[in-house]
Protein backbone atom coordinates (compact mmCIF):
# COMPACT_ATOMS: atom_id res chain seq x y z
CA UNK A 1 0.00 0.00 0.00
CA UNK A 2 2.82 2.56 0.77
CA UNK A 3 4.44 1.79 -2.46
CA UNK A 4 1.42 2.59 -4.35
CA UNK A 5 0.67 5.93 -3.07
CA UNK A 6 4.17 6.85 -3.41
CA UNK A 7 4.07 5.66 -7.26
CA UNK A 8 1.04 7.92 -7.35
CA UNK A 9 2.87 10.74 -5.83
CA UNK A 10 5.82 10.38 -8.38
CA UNK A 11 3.16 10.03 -11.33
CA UNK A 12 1.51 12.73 -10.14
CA UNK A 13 4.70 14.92 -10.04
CA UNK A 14 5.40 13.67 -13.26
CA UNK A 15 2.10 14.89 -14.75
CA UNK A 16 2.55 17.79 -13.24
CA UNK A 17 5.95 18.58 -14.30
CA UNK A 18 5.68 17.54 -17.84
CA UNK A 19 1.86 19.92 -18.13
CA UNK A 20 3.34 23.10 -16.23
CA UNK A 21 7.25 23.28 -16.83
CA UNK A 22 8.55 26.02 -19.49
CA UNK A 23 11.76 23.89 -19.87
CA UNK A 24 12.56 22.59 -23.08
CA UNK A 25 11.43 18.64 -23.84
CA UNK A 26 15.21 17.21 -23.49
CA UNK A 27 15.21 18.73 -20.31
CA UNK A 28 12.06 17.37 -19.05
CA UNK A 29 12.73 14.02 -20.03
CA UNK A 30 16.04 14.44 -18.08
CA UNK A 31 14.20 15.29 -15.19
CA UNK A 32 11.46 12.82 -15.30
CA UNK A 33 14.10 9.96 -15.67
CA UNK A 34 16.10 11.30 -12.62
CA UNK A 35 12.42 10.79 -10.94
CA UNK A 36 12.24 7.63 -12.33
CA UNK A 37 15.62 6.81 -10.96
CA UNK A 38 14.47 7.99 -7.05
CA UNK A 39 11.04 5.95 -7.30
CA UNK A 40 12.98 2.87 -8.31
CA UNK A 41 15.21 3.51 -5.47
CA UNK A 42 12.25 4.20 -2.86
CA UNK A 43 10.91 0.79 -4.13
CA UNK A 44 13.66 -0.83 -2.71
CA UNK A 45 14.73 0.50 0.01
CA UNK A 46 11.05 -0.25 0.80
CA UNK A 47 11.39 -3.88 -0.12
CA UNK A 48 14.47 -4.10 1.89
CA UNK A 49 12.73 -3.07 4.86
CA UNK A 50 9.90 -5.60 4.50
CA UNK A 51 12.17 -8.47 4.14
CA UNK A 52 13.94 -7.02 7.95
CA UNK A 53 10.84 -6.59 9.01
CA UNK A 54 9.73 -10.34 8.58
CA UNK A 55 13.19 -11.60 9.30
CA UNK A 56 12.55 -9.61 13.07
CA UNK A 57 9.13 -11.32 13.30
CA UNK A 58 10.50 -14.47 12.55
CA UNK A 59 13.68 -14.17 15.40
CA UNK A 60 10.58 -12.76 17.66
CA UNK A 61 8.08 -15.76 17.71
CA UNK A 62 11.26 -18.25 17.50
CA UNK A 63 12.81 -16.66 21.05
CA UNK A 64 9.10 -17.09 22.56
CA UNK A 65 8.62 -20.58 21.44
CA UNK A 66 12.32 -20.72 22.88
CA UNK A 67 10.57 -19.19 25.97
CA UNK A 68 7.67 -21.15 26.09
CA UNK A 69 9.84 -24.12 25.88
CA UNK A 70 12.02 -23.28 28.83
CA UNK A 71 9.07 -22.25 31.03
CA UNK A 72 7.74 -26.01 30.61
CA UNK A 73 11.06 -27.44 31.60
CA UNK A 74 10.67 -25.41 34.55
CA UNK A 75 7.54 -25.96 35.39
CA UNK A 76 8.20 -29.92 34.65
CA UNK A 77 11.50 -29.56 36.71
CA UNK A 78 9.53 -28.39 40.10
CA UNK A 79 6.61 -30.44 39.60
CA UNK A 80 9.19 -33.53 40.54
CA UNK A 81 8.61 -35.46 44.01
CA UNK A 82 11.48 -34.26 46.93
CA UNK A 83 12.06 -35.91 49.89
CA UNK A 84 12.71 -34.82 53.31
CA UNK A 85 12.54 -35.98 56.33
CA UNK A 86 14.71 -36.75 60.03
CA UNK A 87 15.53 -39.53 63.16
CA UNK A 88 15.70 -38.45 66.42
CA UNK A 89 17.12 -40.62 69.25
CA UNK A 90 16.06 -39.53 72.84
CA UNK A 91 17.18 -40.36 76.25
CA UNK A 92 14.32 -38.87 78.68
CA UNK A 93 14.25 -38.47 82.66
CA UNK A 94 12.36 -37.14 85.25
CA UNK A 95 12.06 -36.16 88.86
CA UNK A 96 8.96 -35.43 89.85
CA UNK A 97 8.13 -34.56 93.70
CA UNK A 98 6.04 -37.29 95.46
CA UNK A 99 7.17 -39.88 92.83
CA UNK A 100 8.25 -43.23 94.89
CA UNK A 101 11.03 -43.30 91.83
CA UNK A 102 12.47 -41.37 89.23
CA UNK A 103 11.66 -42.34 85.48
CA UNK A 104 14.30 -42.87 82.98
CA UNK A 105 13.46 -43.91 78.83
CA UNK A 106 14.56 -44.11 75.73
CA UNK A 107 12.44 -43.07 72.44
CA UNK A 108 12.28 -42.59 69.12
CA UNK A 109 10.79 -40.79 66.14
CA UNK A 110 11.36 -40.92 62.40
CA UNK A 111 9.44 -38.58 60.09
CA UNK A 112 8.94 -38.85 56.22
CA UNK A 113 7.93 -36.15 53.85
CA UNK A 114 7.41 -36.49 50.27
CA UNK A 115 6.95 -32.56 48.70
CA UNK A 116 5.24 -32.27 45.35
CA UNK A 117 4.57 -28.93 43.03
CA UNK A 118 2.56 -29.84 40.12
CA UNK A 119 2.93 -26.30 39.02
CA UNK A 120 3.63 -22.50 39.68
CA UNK A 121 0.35 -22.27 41.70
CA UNK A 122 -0.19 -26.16 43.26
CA UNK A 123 2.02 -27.34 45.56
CA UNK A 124 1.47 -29.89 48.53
CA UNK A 125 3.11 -32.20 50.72
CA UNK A 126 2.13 -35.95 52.22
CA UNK A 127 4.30 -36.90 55.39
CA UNK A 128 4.55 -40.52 57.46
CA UNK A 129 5.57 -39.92 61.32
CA UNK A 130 6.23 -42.18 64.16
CA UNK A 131 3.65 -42.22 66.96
CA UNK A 132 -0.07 -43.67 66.11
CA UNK A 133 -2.73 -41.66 67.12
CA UNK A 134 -1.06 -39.57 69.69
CA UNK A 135 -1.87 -35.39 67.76
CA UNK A 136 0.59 -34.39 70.42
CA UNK A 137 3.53 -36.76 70.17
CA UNK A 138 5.28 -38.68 67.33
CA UNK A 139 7.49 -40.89 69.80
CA UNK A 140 7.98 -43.82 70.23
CA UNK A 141 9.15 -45.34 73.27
CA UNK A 142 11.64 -48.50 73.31
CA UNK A 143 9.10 -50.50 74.94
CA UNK A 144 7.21 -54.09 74.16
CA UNK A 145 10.12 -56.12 74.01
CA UNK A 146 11.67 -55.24 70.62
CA UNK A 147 7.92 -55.12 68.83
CA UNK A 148 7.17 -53.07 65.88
CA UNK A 149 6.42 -49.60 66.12
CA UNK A 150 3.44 -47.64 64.22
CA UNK A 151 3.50 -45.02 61.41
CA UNK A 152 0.87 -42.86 60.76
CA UNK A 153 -0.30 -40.06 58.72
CA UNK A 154 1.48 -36.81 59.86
CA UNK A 155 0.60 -34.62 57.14
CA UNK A 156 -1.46 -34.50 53.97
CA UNK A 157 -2.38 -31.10 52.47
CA UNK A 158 -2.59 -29.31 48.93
CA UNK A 159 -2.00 -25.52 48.50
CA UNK A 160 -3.32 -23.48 45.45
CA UNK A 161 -1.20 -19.95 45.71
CA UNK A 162 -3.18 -18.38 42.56
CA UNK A 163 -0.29 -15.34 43.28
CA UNK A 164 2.45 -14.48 45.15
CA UNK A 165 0.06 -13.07 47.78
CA UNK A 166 -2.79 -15.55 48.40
CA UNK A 167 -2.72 -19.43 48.90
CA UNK A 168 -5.19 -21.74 50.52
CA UNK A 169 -4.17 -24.88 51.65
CA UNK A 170 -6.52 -27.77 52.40
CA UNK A 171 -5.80 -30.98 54.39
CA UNK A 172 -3.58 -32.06 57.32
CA UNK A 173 -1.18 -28.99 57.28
CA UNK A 174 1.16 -27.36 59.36
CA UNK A 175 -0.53 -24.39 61.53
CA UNK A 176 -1.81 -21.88 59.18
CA UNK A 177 -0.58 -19.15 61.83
CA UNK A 178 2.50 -17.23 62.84
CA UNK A 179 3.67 -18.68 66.52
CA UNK A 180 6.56 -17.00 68.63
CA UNK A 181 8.89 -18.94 70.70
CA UNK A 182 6.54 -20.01 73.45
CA UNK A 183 5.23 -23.12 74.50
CA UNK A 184 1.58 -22.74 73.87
CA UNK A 185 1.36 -25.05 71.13
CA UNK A 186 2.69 -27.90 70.71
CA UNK A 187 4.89 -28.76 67.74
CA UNK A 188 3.69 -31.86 66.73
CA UNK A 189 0.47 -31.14 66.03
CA UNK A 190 -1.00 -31.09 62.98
CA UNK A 191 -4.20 -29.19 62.22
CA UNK A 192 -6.88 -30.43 60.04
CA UNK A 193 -9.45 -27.95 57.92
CA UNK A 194 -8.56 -24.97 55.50
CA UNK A 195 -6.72 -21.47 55.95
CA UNK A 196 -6.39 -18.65 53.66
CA UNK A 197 -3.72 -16.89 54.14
CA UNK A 198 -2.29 -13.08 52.74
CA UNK A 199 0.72 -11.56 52.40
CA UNK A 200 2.02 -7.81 51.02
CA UNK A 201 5.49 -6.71 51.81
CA UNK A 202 5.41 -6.74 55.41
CA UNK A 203 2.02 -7.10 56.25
CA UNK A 204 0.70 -10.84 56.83
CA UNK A 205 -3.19 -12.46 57.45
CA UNK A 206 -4.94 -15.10 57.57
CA UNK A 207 -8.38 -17.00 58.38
CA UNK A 208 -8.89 -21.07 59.38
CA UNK A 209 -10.69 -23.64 60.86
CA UNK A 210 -9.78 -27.08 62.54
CA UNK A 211 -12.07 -29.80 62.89
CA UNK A 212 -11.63 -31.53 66.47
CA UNK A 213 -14.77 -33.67 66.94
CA UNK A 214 -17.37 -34.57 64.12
CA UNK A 215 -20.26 -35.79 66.08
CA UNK A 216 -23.46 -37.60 64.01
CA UNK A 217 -26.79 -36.27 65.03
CA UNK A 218 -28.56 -38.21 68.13
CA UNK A 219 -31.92 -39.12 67.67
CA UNK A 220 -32.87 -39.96 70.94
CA UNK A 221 -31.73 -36.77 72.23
CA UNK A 222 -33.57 -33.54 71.33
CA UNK A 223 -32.54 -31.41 68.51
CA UNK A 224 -29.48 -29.37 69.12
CA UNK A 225 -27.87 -31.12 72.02
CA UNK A 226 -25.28 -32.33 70.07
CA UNK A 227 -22.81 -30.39 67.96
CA UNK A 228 -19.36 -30.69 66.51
CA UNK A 229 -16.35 -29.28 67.81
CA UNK A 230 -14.59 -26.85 65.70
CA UNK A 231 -11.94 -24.25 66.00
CA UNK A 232 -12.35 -20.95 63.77
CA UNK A 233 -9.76 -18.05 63.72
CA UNK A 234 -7.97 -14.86 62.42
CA UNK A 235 -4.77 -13.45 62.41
CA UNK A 236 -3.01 -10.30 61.22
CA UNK A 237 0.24 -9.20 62.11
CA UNK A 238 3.52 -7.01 60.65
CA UNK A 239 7.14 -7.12 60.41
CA UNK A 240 8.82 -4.05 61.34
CA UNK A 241 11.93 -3.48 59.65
CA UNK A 242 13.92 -1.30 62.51
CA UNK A 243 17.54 -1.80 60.14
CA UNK A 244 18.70 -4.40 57.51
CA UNK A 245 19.91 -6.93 61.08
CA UNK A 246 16.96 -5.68 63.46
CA UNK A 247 13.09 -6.85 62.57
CA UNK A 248 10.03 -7.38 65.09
CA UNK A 249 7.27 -8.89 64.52
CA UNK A 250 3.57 -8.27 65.70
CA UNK A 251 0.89 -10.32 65.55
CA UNK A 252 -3.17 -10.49 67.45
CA UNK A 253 -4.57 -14.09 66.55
CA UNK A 254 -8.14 -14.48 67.92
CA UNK A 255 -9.30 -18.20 68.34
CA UNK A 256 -12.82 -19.77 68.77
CA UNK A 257 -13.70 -22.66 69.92
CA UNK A 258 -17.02 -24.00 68.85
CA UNK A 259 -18.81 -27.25 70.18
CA UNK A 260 -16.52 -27.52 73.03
CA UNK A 261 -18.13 -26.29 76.70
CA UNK A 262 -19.92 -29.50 77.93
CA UNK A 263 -18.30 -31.71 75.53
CA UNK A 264 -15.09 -34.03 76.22
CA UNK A 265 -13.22 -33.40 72.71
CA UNK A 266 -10.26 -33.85 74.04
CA UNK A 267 -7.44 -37.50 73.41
CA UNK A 268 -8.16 -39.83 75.37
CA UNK A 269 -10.84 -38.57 76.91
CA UNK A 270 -7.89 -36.20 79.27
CA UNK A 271 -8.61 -32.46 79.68
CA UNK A 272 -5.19 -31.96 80.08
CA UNK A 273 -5.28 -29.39 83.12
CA UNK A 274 -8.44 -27.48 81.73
CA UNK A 275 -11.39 -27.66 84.24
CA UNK A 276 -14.20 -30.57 84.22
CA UNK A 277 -17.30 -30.85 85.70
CA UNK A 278 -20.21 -33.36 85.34
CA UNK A 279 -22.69 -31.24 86.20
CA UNK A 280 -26.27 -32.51 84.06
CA UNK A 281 -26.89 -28.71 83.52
CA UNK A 282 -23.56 -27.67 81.75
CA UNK A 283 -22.90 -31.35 79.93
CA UNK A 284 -24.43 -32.19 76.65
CA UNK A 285 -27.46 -34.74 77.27
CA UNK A 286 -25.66 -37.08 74.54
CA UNK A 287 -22.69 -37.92 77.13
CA UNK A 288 -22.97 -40.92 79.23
CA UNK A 289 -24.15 -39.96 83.30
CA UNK A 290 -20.79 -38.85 85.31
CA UNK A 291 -19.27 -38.64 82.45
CA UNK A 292 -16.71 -35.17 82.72
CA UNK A 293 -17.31 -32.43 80.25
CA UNK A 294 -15.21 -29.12 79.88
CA UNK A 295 -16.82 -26.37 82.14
CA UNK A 296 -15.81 -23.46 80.07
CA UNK A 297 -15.76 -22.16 76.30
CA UNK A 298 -12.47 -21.37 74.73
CA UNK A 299 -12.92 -18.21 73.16
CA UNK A 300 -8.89 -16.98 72.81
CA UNK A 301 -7.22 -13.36 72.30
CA UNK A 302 -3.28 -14.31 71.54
CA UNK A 303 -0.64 -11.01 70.76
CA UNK A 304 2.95 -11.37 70.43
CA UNK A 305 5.56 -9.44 70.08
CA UNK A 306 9.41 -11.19 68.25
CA UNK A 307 12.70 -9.40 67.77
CA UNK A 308 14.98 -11.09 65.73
CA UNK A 309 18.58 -9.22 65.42
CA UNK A 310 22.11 -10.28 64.20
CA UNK A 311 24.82 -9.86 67.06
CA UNK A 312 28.11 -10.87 66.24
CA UNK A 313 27.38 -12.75 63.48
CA UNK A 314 24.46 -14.82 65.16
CA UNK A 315 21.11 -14.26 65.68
CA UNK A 316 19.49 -12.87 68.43
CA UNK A 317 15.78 -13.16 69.53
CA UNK A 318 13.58 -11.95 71.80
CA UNK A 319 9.60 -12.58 72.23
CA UNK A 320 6.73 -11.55 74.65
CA UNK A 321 3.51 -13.81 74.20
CA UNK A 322 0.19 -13.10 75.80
CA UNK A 323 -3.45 -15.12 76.24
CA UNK A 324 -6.33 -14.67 77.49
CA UNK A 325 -9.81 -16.78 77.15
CA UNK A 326 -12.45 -14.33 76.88
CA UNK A 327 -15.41 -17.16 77.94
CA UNK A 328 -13.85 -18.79 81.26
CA UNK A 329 -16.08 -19.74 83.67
CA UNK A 330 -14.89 -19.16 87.28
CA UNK A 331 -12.87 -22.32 88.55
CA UNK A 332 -15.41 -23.47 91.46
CA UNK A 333 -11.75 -24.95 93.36
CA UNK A 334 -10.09 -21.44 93.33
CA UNK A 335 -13.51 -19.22 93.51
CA UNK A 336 -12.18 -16.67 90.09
CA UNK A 337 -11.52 -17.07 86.50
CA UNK A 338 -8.29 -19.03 85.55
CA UNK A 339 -8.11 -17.41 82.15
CA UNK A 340 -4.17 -16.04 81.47
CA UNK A 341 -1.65 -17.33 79.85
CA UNK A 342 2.02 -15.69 79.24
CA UNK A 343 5.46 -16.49 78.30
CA UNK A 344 9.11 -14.24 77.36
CA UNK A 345 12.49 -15.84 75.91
CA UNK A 346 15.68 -15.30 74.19
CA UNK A 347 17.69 -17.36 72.42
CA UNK A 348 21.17 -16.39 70.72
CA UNK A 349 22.56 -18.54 67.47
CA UNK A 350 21.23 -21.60 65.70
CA UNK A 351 22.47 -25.10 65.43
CA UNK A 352 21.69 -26.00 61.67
CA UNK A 353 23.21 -28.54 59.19
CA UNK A 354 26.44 -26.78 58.96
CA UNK A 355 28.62 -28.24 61.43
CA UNK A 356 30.29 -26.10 64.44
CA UNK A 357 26.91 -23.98 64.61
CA UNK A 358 25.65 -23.78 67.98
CA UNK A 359 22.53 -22.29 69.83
CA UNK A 360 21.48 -21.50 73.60
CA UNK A 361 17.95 -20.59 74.92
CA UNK A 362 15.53 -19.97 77.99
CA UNK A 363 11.76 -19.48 78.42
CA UNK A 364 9.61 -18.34 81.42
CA UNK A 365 5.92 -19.47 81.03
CA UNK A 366 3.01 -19.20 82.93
CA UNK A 367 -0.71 -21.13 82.15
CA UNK A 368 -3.87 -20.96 84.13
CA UNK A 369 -5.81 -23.50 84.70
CA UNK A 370 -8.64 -22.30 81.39
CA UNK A 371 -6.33 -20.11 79.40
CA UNK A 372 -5.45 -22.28 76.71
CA UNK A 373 -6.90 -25.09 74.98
CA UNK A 374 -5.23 -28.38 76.31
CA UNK A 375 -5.46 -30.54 73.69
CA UNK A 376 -3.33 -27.91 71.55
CA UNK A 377 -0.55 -27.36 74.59
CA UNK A 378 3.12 -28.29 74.54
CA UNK A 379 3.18 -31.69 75.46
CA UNK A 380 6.62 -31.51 77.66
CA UNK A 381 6.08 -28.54 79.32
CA UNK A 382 3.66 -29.01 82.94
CA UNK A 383 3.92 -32.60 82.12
CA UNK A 384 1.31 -31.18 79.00
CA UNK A 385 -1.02 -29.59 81.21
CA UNK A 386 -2.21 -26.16 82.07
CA UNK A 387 -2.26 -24.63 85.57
CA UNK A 388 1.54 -24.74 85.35
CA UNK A 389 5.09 -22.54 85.32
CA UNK A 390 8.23 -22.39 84.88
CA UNK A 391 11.65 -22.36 83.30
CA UNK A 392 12.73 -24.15 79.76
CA UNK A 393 16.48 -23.85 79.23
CA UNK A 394 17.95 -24.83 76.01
CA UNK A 395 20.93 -26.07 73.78
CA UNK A 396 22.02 -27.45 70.71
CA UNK A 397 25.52 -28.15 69.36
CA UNK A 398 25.99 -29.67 65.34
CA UNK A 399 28.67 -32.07 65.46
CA UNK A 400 29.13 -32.68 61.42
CA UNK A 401 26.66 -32.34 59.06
CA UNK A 402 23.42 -32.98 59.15
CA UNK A 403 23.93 -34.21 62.87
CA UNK A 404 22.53 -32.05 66.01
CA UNK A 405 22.96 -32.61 69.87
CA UNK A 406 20.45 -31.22 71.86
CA UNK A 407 19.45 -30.89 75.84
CA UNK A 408 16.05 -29.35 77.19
CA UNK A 409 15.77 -28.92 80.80
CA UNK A 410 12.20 -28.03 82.09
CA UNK A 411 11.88 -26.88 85.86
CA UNK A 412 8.34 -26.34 86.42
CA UNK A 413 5.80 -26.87 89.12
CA UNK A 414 2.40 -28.08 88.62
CA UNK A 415 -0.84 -27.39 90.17
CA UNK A 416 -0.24 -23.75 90.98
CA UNK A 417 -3.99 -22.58 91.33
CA UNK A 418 -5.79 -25.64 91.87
CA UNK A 419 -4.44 -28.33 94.17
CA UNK A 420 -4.28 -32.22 93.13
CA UNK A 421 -4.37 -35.08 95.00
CA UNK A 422 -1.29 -37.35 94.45
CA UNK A 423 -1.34 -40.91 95.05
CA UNK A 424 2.40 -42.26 96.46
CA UNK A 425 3.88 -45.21 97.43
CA UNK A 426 3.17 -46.71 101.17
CA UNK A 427 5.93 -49.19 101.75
CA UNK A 428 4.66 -49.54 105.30
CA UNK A 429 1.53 -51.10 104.30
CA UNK A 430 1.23 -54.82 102.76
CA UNK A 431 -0.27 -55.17 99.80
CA UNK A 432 -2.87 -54.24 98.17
CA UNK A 433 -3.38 -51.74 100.19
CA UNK A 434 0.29 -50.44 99.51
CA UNK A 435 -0.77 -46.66 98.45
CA UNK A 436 -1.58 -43.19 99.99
CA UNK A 437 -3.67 -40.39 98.67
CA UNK A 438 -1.89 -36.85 99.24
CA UNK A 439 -4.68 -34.33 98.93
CA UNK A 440 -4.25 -30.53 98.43
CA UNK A 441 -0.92 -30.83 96.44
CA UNK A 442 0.67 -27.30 95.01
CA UNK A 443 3.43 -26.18 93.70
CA UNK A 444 4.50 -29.62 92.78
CA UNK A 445 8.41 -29.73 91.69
CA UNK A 446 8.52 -31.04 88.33
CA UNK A 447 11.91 -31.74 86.46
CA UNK A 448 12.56 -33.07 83.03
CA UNK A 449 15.12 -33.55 80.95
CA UNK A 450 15.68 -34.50 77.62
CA UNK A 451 18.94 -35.47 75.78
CA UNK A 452 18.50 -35.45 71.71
CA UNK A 453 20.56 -36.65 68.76
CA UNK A 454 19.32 -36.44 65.39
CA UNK A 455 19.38 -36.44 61.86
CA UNK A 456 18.11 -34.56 59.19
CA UNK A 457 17.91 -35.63 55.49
């Protein structure tokens, strides 16, 4: 098309030159071949510039097939199966006041993971642990005269990050919130349900729910007695950048616990320090006569507060975490509301695969009896139980790669608002009638410590 109008122009020029000029004819011819000459010259110096013109089309759609082609090796190099995973070896003891004699085992626990991406936005992991049913605990002690021990499924969860902002992950997952260094959950466990979570430069959220107890309707009970037991809850927190070596971060997580207050969904049937009661008018007509239900609803406020700083080449941190349940009911032992829970830290380096590294640590924590929810408490610290405080010193030393020494001390007491009974040994009296009952028991002096090697792959 541009060639034509500009052979129209030249005509036109032409026409116009040979109509209107006053030169003589030789001249004009001269000058309408010179024309000639610059159209034929246009032409192709226009043709040359189509044929560079496809030739950069050409080198354009062969570097993005080039680029297609590498983005699907990517993609098919990260959608491959990885496997991680560790062994830990523990000696365990304890010293427990009013215990006849001092316990002393040895465990173990082996964990599995297989990690698959199927893609830039799917991503998931399935994971085998030591331990059976135990949510709290994948150990395994060296008990049953050399029998097998179980495996179970840790974790199994899928998570669709549509961006670099969002994901929501579905499944048995790791907890869908931010923790600090305290004790008030307990590292092994695993919750089950879906989170959303968010995340723009420094600001982080996120939403969840965990189911605890599915419970089928009962028939022979009216309509409504009988619900399931599910936790719902919200965070949102920031990390403030003080420096490039100096960050803290803030966090207020709210949990609720649904279906809970006169129901018993807790392991084994334990309430694990949280307060009972079998009273007909606070436990759900569905549970058996006598049977003990928890007395209050679980409705949590959590805020924490983590400094993390580089000193010397290692890093430093610091937390403050604080808990309150909103809905206890007053503890009828202690006549108020048991309903705070706090803990502060530091620890300084960090004992990773590299070997040489080395880190040190100690914790202060205090848990009423109803602050927390028990099933989701440390299992080590208070012997897993609320209503208990103390100190948690730490350290870790890697002795070549891949292989870590570690030694927790807890020194704790138990029973610090509410007083237990504690059955002893009575050596004095023959059997069976070889035990007495020690009522009103506080403060009670509880030691453990724990000696670790293990092994990460």
């Amino acid at each position: 098309m541009k060639r034509t109008l500009i052979s129209l122009g030249v005509a036109a020029a032409l026409a116009g030159a040979a109509g209107f000029a006053p030169a003589p004819a030789f001249a004009q011819s001269a000058e309408i071949q010179a024309l000639k000459d610059q159209l034929a010259a246009m032409q192709s110096k226009i043709e040359q510039l189509e044929k560079a013109q496809a030739s950069t089309m050409k080198a354009v759609d062969e570097t993005q097939a080039t680029a297609d082609k590498t983005a699907d090796v990517v993609a098919q190099e990260k959608s491959r199966l990885s496997f991680a995973g560790d062994i830990r070896y523990r000696n365990e003891s304890f010293d427990v006041e009013y215990v006849d004699r001092n316990r002393n085992r040895d465990r173990v626990r082996a964990r599995l993971n297989a990690n698959f991406r199927v893609n830039d936005t799917l991503s998931g992991q399935i994971g085998l642990a030591t331990g059976a049913d135990d949510p709290r605990s994948s150990n395994q002690s060296m008990d049953g005269q050399n029998s097998r021990k179980s495996f179970g499924l840790d974790v199994a969860y899928v998570t669709w990050a549509p961006n670099a902002d969002w994901k929501i992950t579905a499944g048995k997952q790791r907890y869908p919130w931010q923790r600090s260094g305290s004790l008030f959950f307990d590292g092994d466990v695993n919750p089950e349900g879906v989170s959303v979570n968010y995340g723009k430069g420094n600001f982080f959220a996120g939403v969840f729910y965990d189911w605890l107890s599915e419970r089928a309707l009962s028939f022979s009970a009216p309509t409504g007695t009988n619900s399931d037991s599910i936790l719902y809850g919200a965070q949102a927190g920031y990390r403030i950048p003080f420096s490039d070596s100096v960050k803290m971060t803030v966090a207020a997580t709210y949990f609720n616990f649904d279906g809970v207050q006169g129901y018993n969904p807790l392991f084994g049937g334990s309430a694990f320090g949280n307060t009972t009661t079998t009273s007909a008018g606070v436990c759900s007509r569905t549970l058996a006569a006598g049977t003990a239900c928890l007395l209050s609803d679980y409705d949590i406020l959590q805020g924490f507060a983590d400094l993390t700083a580089t000193v010397n080449g290692q890093p430093l941190r610091l937390f403050l975490d604080y808990a309150q349940n909103t809905e206890a009911e007053v503890n009828p032992v202690a006549g108020e509301k048991l309903d705070t829970a706090m803990a502060f830290g530091v620890s300084y380096g960090v004992a990773n695969a590299t070997r040489g590294t080395w880190e040190i640590g100690a914790l202060y924590q205090q848990i009423e009896k109803d602050a927390l929810f028990g099933q989701l408490l440390d299992s080590d610290f208070g012997d897993g139980n609320t209503d208990a405080d103390g100190f948690v010193i730490r350290g870790g030393y890697t002795v070549a790669r891949n292989w870590t020494l570690n030694a927790t001390l807890f020194l704790n007491n138990l029973a610090n608002d509410v007083p237990q009974n504690v059955t002893v040994f009575n050596g004095a009296t023959p059997p069976p009638y070889d035990t007495t009952v020690i009522t009103g028991v506080t403060d009670r002096d509880y030691k453990r410590l724990q000696l670790d090697l293990n092994f990460r792959f």
